[in-house]
C-alpha atoms as a PDB file:
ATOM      1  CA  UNK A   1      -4.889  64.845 100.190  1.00  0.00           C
ATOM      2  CA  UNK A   2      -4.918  63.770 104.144  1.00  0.00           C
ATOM      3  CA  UNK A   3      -1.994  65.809 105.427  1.00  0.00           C
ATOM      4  CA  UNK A   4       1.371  64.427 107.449  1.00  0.00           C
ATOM      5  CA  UNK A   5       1.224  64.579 110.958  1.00  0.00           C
ATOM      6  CA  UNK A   6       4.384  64.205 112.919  1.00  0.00           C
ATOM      7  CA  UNK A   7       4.616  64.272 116.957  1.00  0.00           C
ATOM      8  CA  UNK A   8       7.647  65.235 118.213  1.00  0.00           C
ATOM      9  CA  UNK A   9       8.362  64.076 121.745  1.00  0.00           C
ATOM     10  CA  UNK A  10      11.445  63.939 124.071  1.00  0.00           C
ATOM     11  CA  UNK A  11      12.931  64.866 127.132  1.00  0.00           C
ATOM     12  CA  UNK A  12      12.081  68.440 128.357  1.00  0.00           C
ATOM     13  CA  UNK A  13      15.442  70.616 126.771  1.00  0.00           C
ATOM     14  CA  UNK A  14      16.398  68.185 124.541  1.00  0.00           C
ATOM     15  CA  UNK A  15      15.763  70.274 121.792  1.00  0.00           C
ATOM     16  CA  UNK A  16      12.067  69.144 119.966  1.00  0.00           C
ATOM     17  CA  UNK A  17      11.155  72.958 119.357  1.00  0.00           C
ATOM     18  CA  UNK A  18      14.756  73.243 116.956  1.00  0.00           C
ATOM     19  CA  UNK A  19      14.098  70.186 115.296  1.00  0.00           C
ATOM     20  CA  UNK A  20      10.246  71.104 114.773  1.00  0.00           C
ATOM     21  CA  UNK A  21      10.964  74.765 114.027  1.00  0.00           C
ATOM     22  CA  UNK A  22      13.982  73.812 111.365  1.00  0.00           C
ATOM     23  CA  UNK A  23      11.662  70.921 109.898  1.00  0.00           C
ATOM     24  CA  UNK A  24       8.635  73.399 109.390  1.00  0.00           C
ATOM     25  CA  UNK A  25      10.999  75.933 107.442  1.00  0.00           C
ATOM     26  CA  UNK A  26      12.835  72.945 105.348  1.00  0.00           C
ATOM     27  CA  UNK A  27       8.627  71.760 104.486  1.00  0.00           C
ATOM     28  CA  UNK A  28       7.989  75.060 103.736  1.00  0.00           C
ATOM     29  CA  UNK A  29      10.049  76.696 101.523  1.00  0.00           C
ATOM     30  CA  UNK A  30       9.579  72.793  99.494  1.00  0.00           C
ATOM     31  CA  UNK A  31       6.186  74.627  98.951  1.00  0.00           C
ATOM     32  CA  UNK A  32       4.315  72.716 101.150  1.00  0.00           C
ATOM     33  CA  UNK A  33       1.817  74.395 103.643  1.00  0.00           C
ATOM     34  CA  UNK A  34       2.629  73.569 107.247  1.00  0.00           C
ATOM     35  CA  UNK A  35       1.124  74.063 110.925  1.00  0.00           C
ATOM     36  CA  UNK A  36       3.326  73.599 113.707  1.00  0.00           C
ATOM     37  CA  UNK A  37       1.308  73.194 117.084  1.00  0.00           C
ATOM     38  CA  UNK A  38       3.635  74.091 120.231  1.00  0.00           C
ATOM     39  CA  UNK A  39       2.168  71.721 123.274  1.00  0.00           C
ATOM     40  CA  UNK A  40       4.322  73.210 126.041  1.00  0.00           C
ATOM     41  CA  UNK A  41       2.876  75.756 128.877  1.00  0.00           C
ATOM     42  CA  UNK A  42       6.562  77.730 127.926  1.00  0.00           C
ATOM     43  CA  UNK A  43       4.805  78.714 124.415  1.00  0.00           C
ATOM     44  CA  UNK A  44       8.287  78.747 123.023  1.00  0.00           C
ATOM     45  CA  UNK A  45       7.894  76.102 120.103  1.00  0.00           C
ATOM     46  CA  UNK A  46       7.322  78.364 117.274  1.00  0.00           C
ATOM     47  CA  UNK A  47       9.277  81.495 118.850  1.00  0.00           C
ATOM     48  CA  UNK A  48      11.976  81.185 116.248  1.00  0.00           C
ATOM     49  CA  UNK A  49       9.361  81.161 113.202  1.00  0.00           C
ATOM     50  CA  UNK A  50       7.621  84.507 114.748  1.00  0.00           C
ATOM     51  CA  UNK A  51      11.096  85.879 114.931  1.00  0.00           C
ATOM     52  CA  UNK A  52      11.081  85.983 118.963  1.00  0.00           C
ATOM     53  CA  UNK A  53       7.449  88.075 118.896  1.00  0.00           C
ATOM     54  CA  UNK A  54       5.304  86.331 121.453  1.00  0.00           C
ATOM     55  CA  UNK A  55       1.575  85.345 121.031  1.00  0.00           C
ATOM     56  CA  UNK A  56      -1.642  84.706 122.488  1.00  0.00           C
ATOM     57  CA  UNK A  57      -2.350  80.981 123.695  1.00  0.00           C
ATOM     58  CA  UNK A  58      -4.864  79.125 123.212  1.00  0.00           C
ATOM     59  CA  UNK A  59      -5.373  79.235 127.420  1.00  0.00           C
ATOM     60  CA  UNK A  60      -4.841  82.551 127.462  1.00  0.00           C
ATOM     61  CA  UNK A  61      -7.436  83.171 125.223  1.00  0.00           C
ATOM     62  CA  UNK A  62      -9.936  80.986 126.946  1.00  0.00           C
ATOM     63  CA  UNK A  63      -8.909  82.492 130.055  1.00  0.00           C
ATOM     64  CA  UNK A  64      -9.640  86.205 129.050  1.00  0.00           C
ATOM     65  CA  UNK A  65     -12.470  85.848 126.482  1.00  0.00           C
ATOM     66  CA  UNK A  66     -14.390  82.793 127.775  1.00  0.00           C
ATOM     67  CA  UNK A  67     -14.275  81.075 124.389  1.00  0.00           C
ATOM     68  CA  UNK A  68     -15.534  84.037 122.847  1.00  0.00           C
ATOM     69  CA  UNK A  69     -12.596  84.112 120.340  1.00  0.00           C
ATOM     70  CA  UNK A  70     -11.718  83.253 116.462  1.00  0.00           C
ATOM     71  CA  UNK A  71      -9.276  80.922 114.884  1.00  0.00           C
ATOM     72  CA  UNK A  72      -7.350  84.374 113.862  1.00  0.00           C
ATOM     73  CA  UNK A  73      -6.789  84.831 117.088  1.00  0.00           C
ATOM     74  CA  UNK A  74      -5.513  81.783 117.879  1.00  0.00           C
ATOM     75  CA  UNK A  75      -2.784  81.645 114.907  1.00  0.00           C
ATOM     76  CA  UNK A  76       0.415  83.436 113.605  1.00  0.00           C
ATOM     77  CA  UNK A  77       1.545  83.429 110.312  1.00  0.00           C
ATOM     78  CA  UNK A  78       5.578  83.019 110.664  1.00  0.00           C
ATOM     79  CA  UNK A  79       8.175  82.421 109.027  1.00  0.00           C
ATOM     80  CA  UNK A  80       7.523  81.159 105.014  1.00  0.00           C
ATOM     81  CA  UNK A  81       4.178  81.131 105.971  1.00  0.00           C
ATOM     82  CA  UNK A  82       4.081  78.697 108.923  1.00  0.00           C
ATOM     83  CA  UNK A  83       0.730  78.488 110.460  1.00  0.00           C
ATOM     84  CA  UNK A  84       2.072  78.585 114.467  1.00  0.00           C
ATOM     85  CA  UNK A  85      -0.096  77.833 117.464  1.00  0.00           C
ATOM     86  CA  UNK A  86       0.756  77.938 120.934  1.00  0.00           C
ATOM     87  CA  UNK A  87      -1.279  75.899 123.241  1.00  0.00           C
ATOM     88  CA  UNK A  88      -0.130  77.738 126.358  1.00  0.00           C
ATOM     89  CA  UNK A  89      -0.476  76.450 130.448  1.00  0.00           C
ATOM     90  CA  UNK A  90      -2.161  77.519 133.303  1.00  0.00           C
ATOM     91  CA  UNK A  91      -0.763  79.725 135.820  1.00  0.00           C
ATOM     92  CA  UNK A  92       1.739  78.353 137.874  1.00  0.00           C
ATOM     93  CA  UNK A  93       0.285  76.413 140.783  1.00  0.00           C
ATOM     94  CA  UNK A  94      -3.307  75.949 139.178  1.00  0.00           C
ATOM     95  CA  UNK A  95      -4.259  73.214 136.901  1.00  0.00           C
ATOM     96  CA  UNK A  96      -3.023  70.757 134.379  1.00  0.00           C
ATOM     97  CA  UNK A  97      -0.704  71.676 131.463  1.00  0.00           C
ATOM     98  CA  UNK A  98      -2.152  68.763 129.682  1.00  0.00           C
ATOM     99  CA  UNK A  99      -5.299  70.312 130.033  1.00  0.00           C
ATOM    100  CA  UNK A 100      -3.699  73.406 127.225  1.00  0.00           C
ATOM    101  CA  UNK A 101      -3.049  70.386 124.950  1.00  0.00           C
ATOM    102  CA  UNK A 102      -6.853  69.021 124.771  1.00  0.00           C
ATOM    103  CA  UNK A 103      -8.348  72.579 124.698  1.00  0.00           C
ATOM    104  CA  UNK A 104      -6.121  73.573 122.131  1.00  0.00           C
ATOM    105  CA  UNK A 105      -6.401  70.510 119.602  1.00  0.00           C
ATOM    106  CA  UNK A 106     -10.299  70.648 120.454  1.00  0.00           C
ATOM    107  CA  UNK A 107     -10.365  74.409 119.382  1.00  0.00           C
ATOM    108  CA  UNK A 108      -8.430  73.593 116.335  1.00  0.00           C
ATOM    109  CA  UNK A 109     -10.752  71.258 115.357  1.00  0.00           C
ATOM    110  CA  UNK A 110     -14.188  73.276 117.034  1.00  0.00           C
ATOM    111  CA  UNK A 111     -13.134  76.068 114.748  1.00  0.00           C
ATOM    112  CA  UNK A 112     -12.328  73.977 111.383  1.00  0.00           C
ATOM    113  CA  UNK A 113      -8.518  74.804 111.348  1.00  0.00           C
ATOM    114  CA  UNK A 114      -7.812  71.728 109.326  1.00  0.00           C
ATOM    115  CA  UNK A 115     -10.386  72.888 106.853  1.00  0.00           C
ATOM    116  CA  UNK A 116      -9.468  76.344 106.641  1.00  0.00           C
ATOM    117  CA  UNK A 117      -6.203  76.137 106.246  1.00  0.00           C
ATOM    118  CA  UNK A 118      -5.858  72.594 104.631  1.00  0.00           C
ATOM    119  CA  UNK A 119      -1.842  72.104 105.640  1.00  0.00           C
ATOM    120  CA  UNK A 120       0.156  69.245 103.765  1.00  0.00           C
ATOM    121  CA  UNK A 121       2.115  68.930 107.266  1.00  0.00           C
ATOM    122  CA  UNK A 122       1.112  69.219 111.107  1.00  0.00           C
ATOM    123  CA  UNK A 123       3.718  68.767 113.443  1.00  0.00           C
ATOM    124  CA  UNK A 124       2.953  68.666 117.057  1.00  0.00           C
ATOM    125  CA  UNK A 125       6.221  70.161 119.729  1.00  0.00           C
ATOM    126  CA  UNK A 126       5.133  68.110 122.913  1.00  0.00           C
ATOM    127  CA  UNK A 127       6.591  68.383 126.615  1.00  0.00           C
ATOM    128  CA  UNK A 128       8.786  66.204 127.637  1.00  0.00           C
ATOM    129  CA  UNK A 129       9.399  63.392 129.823  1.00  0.00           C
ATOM    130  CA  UNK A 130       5.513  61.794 130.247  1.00  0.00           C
ATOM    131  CA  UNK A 131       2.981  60.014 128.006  1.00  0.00           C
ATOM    132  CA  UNK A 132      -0.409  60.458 129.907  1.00  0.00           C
ATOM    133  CA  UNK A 133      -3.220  62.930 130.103  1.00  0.00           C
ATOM    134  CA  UNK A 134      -3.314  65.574 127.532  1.00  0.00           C
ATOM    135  CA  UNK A 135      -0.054  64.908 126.802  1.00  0.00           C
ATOM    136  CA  UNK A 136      -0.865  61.650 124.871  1.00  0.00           C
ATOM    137  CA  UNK A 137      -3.610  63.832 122.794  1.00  0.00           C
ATOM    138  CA  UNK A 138      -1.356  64.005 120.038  1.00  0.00           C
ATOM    139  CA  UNK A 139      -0.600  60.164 119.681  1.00  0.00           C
ATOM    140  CA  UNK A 140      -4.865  59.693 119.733  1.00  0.00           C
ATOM    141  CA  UNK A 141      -6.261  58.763 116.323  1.00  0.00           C
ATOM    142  CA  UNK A 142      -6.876  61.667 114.830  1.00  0.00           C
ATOM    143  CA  UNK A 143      -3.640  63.399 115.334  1.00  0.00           C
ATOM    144  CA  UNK A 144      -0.808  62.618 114.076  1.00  0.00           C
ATOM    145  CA  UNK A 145       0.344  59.519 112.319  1.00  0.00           C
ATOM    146  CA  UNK A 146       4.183  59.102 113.886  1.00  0.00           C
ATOM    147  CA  UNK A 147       5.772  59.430 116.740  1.00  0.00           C
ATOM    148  CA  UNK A 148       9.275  61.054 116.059  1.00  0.00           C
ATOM    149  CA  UNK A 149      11.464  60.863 119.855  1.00  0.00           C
ATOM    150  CA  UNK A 150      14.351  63.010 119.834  1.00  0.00           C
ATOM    151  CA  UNK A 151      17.041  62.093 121.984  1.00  0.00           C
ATOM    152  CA  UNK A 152      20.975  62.577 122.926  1.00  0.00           C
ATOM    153  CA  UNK A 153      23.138  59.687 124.071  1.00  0.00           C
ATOM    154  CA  UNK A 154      22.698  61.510 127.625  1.00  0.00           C
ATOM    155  CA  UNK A 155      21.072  59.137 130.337  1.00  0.00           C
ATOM    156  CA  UNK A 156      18.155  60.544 131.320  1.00  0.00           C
ATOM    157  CA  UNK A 157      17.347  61.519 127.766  1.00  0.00           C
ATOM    158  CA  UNK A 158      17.610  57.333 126.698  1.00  0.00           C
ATOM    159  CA  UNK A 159      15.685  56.407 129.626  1.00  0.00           C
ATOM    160  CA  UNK A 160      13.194  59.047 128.734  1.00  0.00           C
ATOM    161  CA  UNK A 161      12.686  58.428 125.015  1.00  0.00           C
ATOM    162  CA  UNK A 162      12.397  54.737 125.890  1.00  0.00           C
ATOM    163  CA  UNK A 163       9.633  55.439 127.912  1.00  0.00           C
ATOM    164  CA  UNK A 164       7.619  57.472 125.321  1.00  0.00           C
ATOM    165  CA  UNK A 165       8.717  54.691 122.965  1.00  0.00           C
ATOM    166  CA  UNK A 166       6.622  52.249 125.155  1.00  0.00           C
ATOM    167  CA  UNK A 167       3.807  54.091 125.235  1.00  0.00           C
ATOM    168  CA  UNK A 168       3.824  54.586 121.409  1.00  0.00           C
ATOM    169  CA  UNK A 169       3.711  51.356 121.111  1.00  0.00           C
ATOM    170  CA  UNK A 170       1.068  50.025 123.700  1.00  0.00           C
ATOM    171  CA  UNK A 171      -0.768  53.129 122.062  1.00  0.00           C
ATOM    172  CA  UNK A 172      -0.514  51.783 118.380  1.00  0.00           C
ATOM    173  CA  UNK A 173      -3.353  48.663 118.921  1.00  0.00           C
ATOM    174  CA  UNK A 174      -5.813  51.570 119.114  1.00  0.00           C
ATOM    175  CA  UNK A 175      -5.135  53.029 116.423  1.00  0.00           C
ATOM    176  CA  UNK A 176      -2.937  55.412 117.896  1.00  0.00           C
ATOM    177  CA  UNK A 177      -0.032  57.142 115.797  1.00  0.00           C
ATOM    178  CA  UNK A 178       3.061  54.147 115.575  1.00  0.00           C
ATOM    179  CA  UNK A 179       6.530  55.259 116.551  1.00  0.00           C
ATOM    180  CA  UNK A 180       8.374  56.371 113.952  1.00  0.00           C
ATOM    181  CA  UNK A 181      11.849  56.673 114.311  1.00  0.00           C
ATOM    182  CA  UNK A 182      14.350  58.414 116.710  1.00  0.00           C
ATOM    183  CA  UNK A 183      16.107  61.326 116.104  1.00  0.00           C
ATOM    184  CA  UNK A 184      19.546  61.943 117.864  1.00  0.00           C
ATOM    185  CA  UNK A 185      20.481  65.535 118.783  1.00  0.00           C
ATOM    186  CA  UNK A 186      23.943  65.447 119.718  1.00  0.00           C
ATOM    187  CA  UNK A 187      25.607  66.031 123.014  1.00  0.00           C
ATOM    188  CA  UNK A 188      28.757  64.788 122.267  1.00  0.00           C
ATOM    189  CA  UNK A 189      28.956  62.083 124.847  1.00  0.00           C
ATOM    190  CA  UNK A 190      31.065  58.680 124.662  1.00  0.00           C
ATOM    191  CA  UNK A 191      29.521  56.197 122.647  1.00  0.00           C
ATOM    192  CA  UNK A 192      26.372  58.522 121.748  1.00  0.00           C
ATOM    193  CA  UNK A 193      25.822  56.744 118.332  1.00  0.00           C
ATOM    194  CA  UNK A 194      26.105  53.539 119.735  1.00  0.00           C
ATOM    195  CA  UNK A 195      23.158  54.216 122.460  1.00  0.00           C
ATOM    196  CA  UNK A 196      20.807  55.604 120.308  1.00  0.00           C
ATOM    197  CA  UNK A 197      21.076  52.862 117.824  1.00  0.00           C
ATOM    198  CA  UNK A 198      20.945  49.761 120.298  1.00  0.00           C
ATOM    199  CA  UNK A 199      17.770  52.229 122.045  1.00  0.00           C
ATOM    200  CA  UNK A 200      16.013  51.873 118.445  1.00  0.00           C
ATOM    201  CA  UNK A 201      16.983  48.401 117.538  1.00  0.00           C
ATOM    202  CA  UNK A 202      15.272  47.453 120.951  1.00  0.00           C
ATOM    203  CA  UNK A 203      12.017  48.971 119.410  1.00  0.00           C
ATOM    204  CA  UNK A 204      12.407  47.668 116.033  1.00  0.00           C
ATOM    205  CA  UNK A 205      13.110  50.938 114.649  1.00  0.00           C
ATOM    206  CA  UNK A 206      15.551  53.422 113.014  1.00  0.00           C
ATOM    207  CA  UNK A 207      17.695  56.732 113.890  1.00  0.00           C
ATOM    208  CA  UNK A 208      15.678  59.265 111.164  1.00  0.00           C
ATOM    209  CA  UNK A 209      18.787  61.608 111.349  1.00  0.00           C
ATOM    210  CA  UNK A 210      21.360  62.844 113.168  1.00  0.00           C
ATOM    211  CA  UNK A 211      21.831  66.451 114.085  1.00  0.00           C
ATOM    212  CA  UNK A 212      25.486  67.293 115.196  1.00  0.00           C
ATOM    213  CA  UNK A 213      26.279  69.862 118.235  1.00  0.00           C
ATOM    214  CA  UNK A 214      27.062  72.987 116.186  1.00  0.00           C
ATOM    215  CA  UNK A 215      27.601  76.712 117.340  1.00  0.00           C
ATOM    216  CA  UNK A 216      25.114  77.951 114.137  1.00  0.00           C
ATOM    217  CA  UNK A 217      21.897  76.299 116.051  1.00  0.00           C
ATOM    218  CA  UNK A 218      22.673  78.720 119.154  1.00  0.00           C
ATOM    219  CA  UNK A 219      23.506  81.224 117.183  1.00  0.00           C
ATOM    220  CA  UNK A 220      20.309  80.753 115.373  1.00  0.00           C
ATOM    221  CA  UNK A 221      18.275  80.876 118.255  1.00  0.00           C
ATOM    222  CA  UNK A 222      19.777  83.827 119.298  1.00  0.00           C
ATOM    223  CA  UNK A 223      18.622  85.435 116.150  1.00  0.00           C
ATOM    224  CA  UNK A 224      15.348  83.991 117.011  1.00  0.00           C
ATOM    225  CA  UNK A 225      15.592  82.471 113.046  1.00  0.00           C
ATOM    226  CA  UNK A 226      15.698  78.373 112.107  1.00  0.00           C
ATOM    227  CA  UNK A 227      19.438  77.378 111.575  1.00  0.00           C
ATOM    228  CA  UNK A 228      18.191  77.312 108.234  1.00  0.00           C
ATOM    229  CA  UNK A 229      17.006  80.419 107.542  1.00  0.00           C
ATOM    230  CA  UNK A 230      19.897  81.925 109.746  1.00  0.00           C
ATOM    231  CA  UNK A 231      22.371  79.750 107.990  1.00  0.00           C
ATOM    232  CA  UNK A 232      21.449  78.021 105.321  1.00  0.00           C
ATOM    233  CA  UNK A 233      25.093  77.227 103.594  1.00  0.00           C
ATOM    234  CA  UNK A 234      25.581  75.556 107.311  1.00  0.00           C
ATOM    235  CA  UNK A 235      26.427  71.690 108.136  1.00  0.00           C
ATOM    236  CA  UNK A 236      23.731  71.885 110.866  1.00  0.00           C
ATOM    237  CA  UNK A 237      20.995  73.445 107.641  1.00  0.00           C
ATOM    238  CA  UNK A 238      22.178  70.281 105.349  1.00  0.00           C
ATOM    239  CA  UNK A 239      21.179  67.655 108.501  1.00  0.00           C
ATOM    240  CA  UNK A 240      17.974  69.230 109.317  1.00  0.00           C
ATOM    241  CA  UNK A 241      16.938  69.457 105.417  1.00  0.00           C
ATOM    242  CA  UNK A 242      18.328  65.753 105.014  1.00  0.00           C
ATOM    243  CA  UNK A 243      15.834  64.510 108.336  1.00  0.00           C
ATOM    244  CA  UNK A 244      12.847  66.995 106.758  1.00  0.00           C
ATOM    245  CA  UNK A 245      13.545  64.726 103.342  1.00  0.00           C
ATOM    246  CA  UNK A 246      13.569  61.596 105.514  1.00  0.00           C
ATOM    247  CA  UNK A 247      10.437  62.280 106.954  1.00  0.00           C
ATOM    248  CA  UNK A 248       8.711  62.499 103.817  1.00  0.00           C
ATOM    249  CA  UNK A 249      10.351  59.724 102.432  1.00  0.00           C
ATOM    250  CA  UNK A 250       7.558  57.402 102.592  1.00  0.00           C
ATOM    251  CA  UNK A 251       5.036  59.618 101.617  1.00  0.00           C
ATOM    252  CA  UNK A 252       5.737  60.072  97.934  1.00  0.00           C
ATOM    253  CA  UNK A 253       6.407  63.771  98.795  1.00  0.00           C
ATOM    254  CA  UNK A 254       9.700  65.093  97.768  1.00  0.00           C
ATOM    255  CA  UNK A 255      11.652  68.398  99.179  1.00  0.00           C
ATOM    256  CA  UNK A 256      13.522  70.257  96.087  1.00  0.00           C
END
């Protein structure tokens, strides 16, 4: 069966890696095999699925080997079996961080990943605030099938989800991945509901789920675990399983 492909996209802090990271556990200990691609020069996507341990790149490893390296060395198993991948950035000053995001899908796919490892879900962790370059890669047909924005009621983050909203959907004629859905990550600001609703109305489209500002996410990260692996009895674990179950909805796939 094809697998799921998900692209999460947002404002830069707005907190794609937790939602990605939490998602990928939730998938996973369903029983479904999962790959989560981090698409950020930080290489921090997947940090709380290796337990904090860092990891080669995909730049780095062009970088230092001259593509003279394998697909082990390009993955990590984490956390209940996660296949992670980091695409990595150049050094600072030198070159274009969308240029980790094309080298690394292209490797993935040069070095039959998808074959290899056949996952039932990819989800792509993609920086922030601009839809161009290798930073679109992941909305290319191919890639994945939806476009999930996460957003707060903050302004910048609106203003920034409604521009990678746009682009979704000037994408979506090509056969690009369609937008699907918003997710708001709470900053508790006045009338935060209320924005992110009217923001997805304006796109014809829906709020997938709500995650609530709770001290178990920091404390999770802090532990370098998912909230819900750290916490699994927690408010914050029962929102992120209820968005994982939302995600699938459509699919037929269900999350015991």
């Amino acid at each position: 069966m094809k697998p799921l492909k998900f692209a999460f996209y947002g404002k830069g802090g707005i907190g794609k890696s937790t939602v990605a990271s939490n998602c990928a556990a939730v998938f996973a200990a369903a029983g479904l095999k999962v790959m989560q691609i981090g698409c950020d020069p930080k290489a921090d996507s997947t940090l709380s699925l290796r337990n904090g341990k860092p990891m080669p790149t995909v730049l780095d490893l062009i970088r230092t080997r001259q593509g003279s390296f394998t697909l082990d060395d390009m993955v990590h198993i984490g956390e209940n079996g996660v296949i992670c991948l980091e695409a990595g950035g150049p050094e600072p000053g030198v070159g274009c961080a969308g240029r980790g995001i094309i080298a690394a899908l292209e490797k993935l796919q040069e070095k039959g990943a998808y074959e290899r490892f056949q996952p039932d879900v990819v989800l792509y962790d993609v920086l922030g605030d601009v839809v161009c370059g290798g930073f679109s890669m992941p909305m290319r047909g191919g890639y994945a099938d939806k476009v999930c924005i996460v957003t707060s009621g903050e302004n910048m983050s609106i203003y920034a989800a409604a521009n990678i909203a746009m682009a979704a959907e000037r994408f979506k004629g090509r056969g690009y991945a369609a937008l699907g859905g918003f997710i708001l990550n709470a900053r508790n600001v006045p009338d935060e509901e209320a924005k992110v609703r009217q923001l997805s109305e304006d796109f014809h489209s829906s709020i997938l789920g709500t995650i609530s500002r709770s001290p178990e996410i920091q404390q999770a990260e802090d532990l370098h675990k998912p909230a819900v692996l750290a916490f699994p009895d927690s408010p914050a674990a029962q929102q992120f399983r209820k968005l994982a179950e939302t995600l699938l909805r459509d699919t037929g796939k269900k999350i015991c």
